[in-house]
N, C-alpha and C. Protein backbone atom coordinates (compact mmCIF):
# COMPACT_ATOMS: atom_id res chain seq x y z
N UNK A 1 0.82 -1.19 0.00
CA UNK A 1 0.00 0.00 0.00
C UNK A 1 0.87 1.26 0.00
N UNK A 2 2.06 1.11 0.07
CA UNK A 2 2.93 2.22 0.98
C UNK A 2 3.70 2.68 -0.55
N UNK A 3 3.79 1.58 -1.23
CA UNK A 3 4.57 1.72 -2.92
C UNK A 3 3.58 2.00 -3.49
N UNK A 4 2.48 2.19 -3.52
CA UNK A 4 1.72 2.40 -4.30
C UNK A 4 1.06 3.77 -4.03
N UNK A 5 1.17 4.14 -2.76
CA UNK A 5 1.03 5.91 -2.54
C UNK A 5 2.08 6.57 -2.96
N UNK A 6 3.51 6.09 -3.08
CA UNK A 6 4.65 6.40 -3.14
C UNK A 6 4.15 6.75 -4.85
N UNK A 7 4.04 5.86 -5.52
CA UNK A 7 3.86 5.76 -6.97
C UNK A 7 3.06 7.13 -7.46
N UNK A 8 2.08 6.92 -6.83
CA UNK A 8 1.23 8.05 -6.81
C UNK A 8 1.13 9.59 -6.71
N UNK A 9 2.15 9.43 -5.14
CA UNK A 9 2.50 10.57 -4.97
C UNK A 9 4.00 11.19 -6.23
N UNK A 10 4.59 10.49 -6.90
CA UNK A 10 5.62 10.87 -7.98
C UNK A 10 4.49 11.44 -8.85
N UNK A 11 3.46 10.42 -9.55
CA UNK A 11 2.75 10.89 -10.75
C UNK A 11 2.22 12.46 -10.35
N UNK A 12 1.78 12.34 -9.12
CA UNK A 12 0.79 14.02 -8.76
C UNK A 12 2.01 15.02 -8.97
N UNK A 13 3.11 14.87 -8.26
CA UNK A 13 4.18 15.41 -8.44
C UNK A 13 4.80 15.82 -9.92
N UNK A 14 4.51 14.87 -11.14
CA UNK A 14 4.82 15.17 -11.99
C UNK A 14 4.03 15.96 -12.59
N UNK A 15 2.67 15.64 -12.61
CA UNK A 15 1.56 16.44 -13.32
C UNK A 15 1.20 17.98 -12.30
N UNK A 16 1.70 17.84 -11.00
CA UNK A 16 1.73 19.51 -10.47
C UNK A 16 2.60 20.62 -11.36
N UNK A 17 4.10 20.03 -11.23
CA UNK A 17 5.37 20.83 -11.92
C UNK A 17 4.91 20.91 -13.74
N UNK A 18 4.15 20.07 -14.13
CA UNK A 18 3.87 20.19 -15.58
C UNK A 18 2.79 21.50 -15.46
N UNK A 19 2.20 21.24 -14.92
CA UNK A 19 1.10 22.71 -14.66
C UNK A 19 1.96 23.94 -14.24
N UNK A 20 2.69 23.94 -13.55
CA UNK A 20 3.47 24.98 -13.10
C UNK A 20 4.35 25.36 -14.24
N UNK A 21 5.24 24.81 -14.66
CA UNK A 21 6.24 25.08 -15.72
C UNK A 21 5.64 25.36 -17.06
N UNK A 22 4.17 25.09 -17.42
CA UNK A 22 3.81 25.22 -18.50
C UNK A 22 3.28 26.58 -18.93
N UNK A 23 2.67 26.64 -17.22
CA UNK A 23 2.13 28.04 -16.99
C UNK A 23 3.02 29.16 -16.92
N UNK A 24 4.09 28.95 -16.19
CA UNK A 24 5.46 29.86 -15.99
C UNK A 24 6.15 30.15 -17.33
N UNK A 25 6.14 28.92 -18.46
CA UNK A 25 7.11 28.65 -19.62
C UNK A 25 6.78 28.63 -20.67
N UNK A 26 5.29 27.86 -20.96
CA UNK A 26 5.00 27.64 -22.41
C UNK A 26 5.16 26.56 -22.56
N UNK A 27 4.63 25.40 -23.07
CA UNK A 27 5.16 23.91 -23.84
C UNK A 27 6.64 23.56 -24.01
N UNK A 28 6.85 24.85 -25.20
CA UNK A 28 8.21 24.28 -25.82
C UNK A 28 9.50 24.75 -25.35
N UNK A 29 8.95 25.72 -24.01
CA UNK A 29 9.84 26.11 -22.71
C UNK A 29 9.99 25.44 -21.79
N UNK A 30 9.48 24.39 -21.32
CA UNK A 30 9.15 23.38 -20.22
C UNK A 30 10.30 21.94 -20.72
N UNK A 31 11.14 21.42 -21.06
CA UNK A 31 11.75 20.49 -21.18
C UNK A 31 11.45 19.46 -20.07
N UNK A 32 11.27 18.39 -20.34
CA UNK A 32 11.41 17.32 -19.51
C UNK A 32 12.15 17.00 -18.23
N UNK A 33 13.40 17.90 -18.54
CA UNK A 33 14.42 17.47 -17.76
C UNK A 33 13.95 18.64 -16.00
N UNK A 34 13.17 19.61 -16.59
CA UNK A 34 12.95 20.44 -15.71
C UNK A 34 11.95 20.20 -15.49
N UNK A 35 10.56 19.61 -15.78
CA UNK A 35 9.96 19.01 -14.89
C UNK A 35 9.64 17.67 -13.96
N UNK A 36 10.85 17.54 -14.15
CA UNK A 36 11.45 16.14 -13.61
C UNK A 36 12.09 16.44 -12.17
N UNK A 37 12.90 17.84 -12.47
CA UNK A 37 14.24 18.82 -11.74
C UNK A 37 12.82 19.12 -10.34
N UNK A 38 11.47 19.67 -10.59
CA UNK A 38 11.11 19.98 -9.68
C UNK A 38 9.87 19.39 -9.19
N UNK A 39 9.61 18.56 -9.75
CA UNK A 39 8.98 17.43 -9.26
C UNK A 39 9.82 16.19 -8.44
N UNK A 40 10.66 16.22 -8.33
CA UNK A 40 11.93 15.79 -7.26
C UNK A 40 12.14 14.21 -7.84
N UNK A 41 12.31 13.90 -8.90
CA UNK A 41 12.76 12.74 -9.38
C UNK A 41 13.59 12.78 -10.70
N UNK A 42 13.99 11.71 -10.78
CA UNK A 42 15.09 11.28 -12.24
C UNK A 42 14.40 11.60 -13.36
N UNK A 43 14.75 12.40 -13.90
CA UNK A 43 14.03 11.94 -15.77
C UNK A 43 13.29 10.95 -16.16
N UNK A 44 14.28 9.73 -15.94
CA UNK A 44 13.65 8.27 -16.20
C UNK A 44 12.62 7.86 -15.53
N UNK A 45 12.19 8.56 -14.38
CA UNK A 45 10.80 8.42 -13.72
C UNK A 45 9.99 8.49 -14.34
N UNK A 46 9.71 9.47 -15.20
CA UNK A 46 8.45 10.12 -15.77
C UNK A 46 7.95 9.50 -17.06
N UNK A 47 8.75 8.27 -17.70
CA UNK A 47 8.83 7.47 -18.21
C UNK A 47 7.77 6.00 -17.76
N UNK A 48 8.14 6.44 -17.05
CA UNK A 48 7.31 5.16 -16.09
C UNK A 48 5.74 5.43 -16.21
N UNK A 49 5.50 6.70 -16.33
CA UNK A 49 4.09 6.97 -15.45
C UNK A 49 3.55 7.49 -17.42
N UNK A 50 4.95 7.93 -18.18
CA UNK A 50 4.04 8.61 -18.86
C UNK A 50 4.58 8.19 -20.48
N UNK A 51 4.14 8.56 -21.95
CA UNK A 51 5.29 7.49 -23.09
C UNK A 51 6.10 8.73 -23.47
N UNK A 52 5.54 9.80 -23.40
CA UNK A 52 6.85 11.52 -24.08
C UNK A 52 5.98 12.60 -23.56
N UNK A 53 6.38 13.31 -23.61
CA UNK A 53 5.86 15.02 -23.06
C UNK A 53 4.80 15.33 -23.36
N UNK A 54 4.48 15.11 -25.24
CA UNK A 54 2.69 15.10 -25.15
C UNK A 54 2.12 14.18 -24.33
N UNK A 55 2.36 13.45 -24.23
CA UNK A 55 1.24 12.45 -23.30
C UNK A 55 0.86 12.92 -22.14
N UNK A 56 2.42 13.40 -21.58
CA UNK A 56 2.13 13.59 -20.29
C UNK A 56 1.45 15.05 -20.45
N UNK A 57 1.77 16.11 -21.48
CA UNK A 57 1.05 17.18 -20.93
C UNK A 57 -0.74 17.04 -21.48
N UNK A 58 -0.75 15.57 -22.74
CA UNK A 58 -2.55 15.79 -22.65
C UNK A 58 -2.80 15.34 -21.51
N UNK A 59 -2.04 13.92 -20.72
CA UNK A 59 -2.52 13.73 -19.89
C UNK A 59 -3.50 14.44 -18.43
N UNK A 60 -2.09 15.48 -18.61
CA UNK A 60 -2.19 16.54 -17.51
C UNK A 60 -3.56 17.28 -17.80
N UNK A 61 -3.72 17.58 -18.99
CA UNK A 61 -4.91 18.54 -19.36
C UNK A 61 -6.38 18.11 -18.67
N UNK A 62 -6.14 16.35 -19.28
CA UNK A 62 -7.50 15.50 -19.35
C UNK A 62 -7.93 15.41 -17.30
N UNK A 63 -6.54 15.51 -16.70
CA UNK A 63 -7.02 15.17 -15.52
C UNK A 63 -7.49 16.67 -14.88
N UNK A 64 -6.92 17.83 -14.83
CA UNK A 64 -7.38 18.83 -14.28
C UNK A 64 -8.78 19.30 -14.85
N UNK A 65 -9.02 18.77 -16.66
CA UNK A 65 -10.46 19.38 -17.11
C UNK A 65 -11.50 18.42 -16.44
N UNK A 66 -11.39 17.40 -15.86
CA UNK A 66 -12.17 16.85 -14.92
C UNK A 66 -12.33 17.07 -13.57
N UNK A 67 -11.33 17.80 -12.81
CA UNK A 67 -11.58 18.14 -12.09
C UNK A 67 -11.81 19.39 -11.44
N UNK A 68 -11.98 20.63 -12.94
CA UNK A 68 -12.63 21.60 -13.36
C UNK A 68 -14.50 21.30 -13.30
N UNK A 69 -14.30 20.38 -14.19
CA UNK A 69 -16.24 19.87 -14.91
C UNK A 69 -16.44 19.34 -13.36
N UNK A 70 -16.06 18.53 -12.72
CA UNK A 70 -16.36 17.83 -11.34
C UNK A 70 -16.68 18.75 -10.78
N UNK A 71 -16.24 19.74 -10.65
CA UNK A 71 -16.53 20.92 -9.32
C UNK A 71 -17.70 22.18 -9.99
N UNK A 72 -17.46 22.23 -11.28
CA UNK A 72 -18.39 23.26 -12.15
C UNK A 72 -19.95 22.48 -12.28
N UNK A 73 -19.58 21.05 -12.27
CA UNK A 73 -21.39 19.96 -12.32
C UNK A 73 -21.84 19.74 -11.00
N UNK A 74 -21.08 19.76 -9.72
CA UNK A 74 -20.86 19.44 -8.30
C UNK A 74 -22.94 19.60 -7.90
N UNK A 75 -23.25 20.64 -8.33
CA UNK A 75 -24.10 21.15 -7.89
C UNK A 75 -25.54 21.08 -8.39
N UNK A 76 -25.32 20.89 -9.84
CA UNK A 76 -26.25 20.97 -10.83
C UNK A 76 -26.84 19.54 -11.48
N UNK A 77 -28.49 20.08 -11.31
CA UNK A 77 -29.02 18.57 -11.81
C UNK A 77 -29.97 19.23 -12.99
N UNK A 78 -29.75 18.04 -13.84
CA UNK A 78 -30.28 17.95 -15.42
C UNK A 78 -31.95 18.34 -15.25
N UNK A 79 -32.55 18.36 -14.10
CA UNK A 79 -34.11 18.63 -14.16
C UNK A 79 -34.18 20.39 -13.56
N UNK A 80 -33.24 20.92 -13.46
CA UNK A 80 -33.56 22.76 -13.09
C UNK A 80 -33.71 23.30 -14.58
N UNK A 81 -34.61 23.95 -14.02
CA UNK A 81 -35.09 25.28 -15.22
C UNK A 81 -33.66 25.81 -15.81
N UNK A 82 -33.55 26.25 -16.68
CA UNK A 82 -32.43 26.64 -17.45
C UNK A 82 -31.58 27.82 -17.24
N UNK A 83 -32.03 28.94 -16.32
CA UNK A 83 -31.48 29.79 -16.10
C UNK A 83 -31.01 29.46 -14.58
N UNK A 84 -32.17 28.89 -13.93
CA UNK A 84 -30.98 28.73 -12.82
C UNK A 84 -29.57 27.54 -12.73
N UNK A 85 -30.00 26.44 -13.83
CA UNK A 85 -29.18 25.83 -13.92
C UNK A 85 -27.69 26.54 -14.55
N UNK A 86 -27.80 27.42 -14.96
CA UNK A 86 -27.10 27.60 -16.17
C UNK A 86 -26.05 28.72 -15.15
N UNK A 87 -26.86 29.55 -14.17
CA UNK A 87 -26.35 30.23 -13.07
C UNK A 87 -25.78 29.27 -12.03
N UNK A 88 -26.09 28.50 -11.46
CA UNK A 88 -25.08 27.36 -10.91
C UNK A 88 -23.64 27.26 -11.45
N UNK A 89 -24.03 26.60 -12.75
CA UNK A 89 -22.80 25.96 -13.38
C UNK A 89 -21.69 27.29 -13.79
N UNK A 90 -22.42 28.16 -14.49
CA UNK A 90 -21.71 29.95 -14.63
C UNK A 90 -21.00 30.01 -12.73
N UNK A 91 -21.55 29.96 -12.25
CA UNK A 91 -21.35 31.05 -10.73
C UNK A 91 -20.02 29.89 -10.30
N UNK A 92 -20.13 28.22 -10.20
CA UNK A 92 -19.29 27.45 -10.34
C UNK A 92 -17.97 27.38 -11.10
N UNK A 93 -18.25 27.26 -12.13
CA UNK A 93 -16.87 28.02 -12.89
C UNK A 93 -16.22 29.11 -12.64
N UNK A 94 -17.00 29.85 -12.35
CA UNK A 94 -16.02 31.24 -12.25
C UNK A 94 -15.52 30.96 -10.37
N UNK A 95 -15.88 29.82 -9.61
CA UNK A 95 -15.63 29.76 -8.38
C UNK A 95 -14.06 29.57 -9.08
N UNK A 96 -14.36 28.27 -9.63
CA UNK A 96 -13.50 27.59 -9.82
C UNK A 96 -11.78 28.14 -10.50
N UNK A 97 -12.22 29.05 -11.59
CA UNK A 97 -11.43 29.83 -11.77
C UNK A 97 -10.89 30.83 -11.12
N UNK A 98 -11.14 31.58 -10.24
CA UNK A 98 -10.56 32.56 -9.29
C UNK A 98 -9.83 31.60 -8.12
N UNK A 99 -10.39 30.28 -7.62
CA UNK A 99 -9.89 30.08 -6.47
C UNK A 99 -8.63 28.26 -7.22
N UNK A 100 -8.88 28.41 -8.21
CA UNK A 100 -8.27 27.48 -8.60
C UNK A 100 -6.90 27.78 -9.94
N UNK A 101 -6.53 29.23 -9.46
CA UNK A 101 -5.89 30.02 -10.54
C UNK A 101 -5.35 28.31 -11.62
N UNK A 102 -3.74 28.39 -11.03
CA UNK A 102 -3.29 27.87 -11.53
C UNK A 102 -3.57 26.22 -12.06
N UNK A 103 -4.63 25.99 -11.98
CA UNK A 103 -5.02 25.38 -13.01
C UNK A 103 -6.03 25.57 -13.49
N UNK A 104 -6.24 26.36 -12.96
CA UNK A 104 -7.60 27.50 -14.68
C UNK A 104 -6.89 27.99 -16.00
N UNK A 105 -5.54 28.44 -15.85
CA UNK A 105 -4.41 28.99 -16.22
C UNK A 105 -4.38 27.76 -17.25
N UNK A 106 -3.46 26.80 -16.81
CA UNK A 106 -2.94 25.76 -17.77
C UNK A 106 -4.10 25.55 -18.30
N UNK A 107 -5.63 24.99 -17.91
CA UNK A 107 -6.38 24.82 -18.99
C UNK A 107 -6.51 25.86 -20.02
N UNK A 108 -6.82 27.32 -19.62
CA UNK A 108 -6.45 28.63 -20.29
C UNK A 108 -5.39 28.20 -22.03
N UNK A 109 -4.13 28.07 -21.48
CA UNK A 109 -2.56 27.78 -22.51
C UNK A 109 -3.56 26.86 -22.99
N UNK A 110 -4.07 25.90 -22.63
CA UNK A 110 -4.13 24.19 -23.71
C UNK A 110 -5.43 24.63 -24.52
N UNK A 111 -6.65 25.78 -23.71
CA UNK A 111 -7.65 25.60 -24.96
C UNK A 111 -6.96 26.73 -25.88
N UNK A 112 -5.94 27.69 -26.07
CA UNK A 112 -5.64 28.43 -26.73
C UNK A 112 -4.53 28.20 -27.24
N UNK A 113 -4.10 27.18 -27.48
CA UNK A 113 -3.10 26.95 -28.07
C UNK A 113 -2.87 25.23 -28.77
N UNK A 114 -1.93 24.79 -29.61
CA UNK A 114 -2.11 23.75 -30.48
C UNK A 114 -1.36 22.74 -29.49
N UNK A 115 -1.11 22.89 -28.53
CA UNK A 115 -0.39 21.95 -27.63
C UNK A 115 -0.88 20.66 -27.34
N UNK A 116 -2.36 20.46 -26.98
CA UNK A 116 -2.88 19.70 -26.63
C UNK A 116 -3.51 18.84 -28.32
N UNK A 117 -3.38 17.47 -28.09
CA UNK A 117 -3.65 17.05 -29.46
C UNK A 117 -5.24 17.00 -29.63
N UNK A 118 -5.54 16.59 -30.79
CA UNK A 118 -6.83 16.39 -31.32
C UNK A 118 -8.11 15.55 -30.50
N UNK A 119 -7.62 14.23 -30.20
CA UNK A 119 -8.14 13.42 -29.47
C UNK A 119 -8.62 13.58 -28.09
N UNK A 120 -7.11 14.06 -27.35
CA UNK A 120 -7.45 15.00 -25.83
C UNK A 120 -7.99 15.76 -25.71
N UNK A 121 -8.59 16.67 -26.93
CA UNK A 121 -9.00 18.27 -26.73
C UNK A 121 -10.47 17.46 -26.80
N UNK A 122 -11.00 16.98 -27.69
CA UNK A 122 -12.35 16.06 -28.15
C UNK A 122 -12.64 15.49 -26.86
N UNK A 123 -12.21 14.19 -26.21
CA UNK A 123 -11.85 13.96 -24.64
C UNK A 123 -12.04 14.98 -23.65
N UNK A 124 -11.66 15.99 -23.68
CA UNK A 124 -12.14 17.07 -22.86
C UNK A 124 -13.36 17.89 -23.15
N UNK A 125 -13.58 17.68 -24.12
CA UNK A 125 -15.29 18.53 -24.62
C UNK A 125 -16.18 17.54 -23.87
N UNK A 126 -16.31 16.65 -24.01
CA UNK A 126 -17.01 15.70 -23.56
C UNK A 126 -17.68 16.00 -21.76
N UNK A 127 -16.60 16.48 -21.36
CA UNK A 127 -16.42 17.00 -20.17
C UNK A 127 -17.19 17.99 -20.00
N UNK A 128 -18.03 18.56 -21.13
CA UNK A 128 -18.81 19.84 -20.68
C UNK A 128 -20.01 19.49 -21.20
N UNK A 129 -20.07 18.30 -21.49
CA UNK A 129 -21.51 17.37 -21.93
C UNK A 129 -22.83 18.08 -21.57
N UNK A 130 -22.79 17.96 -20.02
CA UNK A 130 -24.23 18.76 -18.91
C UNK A 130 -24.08 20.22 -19.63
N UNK A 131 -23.26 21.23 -19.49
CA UNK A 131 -23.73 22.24 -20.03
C UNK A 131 -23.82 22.42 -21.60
N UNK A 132 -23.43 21.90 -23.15
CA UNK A 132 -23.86 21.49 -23.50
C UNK A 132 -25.46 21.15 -23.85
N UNK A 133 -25.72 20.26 -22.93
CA UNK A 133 -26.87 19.27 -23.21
C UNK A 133 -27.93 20.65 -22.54
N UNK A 134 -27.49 21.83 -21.55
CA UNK A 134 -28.55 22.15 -20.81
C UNK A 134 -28.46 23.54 -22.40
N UNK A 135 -27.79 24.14 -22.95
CA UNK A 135 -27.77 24.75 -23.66
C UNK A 135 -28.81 24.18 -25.32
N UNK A 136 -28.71 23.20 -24.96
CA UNK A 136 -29.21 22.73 -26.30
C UNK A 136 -30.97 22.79 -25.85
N UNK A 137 -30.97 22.18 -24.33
CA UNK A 137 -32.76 22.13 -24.01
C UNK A 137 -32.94 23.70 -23.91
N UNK A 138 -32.04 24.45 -23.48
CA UNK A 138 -32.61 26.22 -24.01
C UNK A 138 -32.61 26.42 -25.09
N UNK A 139 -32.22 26.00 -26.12
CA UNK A 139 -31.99 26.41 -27.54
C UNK A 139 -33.80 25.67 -27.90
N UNK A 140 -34.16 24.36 -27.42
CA UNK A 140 -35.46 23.78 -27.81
C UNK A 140 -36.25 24.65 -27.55
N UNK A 141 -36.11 24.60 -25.91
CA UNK A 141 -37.32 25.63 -25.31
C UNK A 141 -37.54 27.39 -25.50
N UNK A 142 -36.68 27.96 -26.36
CA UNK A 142 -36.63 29.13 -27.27
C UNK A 142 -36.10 29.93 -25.72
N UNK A 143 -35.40 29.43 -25.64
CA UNK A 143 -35.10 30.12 -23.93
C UNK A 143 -33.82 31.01 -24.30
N UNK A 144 -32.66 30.41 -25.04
CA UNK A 144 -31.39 30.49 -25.04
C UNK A 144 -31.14 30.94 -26.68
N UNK A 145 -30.38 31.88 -27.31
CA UNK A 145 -30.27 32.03 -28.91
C UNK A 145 -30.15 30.87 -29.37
N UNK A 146 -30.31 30.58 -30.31
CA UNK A 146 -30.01 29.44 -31.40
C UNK A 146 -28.83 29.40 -32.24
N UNK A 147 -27.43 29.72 -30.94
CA UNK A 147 -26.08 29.91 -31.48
C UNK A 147 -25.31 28.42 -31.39
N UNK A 148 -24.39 28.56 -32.47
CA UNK A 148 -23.28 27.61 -32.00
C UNK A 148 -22.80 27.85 -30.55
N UNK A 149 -22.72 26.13 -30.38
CA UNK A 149 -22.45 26.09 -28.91
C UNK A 149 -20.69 26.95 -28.23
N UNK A 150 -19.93 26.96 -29.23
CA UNK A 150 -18.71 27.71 -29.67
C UNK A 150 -19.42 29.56 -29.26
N UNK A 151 -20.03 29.61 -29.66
CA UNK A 151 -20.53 31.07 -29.44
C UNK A 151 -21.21 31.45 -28.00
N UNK A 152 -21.53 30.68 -28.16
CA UNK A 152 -22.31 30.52 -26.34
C UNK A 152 -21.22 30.48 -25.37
N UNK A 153 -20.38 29.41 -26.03
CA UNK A 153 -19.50 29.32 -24.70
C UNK A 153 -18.28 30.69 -25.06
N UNK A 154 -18.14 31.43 -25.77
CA UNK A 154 -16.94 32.51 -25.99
C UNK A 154 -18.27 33.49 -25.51
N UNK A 155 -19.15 33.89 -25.67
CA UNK A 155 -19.99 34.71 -24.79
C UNK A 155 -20.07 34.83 -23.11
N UNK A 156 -20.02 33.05 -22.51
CA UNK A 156 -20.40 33.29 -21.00
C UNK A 156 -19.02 32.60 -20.70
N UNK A 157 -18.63 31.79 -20.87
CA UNK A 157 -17.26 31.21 -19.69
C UNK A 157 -15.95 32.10 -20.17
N UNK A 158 -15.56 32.10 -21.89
CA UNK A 158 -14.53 32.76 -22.07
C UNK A 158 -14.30 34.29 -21.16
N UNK A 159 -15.29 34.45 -21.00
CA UNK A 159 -14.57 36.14 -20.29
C UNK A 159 -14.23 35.89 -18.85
N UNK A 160 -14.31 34.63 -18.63
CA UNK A 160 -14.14 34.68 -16.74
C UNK A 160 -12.69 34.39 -17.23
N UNK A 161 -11.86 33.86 -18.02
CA UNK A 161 -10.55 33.83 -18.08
C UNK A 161 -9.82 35.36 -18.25
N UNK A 162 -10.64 36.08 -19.02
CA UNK A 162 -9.98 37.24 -19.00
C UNK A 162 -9.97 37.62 -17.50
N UNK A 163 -11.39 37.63 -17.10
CA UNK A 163 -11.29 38.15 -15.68
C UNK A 163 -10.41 37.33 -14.59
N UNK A 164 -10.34 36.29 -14.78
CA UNK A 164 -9.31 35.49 -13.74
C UNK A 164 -7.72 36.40 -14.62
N UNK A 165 -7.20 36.12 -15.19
CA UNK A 165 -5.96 36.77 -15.50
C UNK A 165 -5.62 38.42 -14.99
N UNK A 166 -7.08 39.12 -15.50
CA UNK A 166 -6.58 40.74 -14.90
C UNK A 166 -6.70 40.35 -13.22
N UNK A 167 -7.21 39.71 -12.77
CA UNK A 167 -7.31 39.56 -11.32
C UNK A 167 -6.22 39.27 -10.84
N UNK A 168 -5.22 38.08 -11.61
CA UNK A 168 -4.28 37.51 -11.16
C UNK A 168 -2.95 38.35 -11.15
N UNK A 169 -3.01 39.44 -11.85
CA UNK A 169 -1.98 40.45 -12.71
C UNK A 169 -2.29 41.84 -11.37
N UNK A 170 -3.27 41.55 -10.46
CA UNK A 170 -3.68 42.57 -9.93
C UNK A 170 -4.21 44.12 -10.37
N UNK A 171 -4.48 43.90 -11.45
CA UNK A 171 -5.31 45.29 -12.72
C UNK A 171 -6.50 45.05 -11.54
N UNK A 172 -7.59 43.98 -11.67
CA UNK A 172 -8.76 44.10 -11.34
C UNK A 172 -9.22 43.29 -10.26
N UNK A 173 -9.93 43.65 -8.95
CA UNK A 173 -10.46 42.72 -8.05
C UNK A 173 -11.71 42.69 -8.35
N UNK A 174 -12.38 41.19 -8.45
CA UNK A 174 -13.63 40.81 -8.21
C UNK A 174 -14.02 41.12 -7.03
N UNK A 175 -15.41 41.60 -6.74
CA UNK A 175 -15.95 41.29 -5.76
C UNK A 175 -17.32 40.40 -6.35
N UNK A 176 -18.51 40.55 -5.34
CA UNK A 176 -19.54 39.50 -5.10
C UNK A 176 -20.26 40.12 -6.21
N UNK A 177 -20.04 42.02 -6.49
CA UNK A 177 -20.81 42.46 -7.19
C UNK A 177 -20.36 42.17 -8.67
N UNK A 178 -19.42 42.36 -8.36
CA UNK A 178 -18.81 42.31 -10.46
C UNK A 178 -19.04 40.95 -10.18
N UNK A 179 -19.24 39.49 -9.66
CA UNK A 179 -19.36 38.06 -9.83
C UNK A 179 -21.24 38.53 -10.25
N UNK A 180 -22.36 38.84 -9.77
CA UNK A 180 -23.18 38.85 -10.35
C UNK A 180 -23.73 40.11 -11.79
N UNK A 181 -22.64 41.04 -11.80
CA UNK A 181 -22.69 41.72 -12.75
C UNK A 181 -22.60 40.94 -14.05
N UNK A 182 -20.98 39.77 -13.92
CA UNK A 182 -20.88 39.68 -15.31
C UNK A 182 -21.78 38.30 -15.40
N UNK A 183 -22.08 37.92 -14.50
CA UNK A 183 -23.19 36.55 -14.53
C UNK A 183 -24.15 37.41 -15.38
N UNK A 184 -25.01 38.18 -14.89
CA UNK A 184 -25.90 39.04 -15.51
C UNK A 184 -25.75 39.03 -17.25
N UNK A 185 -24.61 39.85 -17.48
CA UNK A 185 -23.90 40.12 -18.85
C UNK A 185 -23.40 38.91 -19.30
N UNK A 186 -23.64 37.42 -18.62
CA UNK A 186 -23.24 36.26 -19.36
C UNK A 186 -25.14 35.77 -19.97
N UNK A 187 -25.81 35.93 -19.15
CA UNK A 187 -26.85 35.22 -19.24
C UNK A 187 -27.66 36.48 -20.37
N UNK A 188 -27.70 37.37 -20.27
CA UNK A 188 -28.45 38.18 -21.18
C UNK A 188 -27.73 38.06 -22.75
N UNK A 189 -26.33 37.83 -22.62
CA UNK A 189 -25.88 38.17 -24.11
C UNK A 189 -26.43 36.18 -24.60
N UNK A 190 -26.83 35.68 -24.10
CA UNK A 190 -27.41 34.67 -25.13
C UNK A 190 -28.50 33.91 -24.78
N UNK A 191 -29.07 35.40 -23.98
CA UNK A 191 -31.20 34.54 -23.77
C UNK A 191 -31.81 34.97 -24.69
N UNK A 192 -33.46 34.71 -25.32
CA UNK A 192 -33.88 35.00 -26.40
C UNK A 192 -34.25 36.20 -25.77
């Protein structure tokens, strides 16, 4: 039991410093050898757990966008009316992003950039299935525009990244009010 937390605790270790260095560096700034350097093991460790650097960094992606969607669905059930559901999962995310910087961040780099491959990025959509699926029963019930789901989502979640970054840069503090302001300005720019 004791090798097998041990095991464990290397992999978390590797996939922490991959979030950190990616965020600090960029992909093709992050070498192996340095997230190896501060994740406190040999090179050849990371081998073990992972087959080359993409793997390990879709890997990395696939496990934090689940435990993004885990904490953003935590709350929300498929039978609420659409606006309050939709305010849950909105008010959730943006928890999630302010109090979960640095790995709001790395997801941030991987959906904006070609780093993450085809398959993992697809793999991670999947992950937003519930909102999705609740966007589509507003789109039935003439509740929600009749936009690509791409448009919906660069309307209400994309701007909490801007806002998590000026926050993080110290330009701008959220309070409770700008959290229901831009909820407000998420939910109006795509109700009918």
């Amino acid at each position: 039991m004791e090798k097998l937390q041990k095991k464990l605790d290397k992999r978390n270790a590797l996939i922490k410093a991959t979030i950190t260095l990616v965020n600090n560096n960029g992909f093709h700034n992050t070498p192996m050898s340095k997230i190896a350097k501060m994740a406190n093991v040999s090179p050849a460790t990371i081998y073990l757990y992972f087959e080359n650097k993409q793997d390990l960094v879709n890997k990395t992606y696939l496990e934090v966008k689940e435990k993004y969607t885990d904490f953003a669905f935590a709350t929300y059930s498929k039978t609420m009316p659409i606006k309050q559901g939709f305010e849950i999962v909105w008010k959730r995310i943006a928890e999630f992003k302010l109090k979960e910087c640095e790995d709001a961040m790395f997801l941030v780099q991987c959906d904006n950039s070609p780093i993450i491959d085809e398959p993992s990025r697809q793999e991670g959509i999947k992950h937003l299935e519930p909102l999705l699926e609740l966007w589509e029963r507003g789109k039935m019930q003439g509740i929600i525009k009749p936009l690509s789901d791409y448009l919906l989502y660069a309307y209400t979640i994309a701007p909490l990244s801007f806002l998590m970054i000026n926050q993080e840069r110290g330009v701008f503090q959220l309070n409770k009010k700008h959290i229901e302001e831009a909820f407000d300005a998420a939910w109006s720019s795509i109700r009918v």
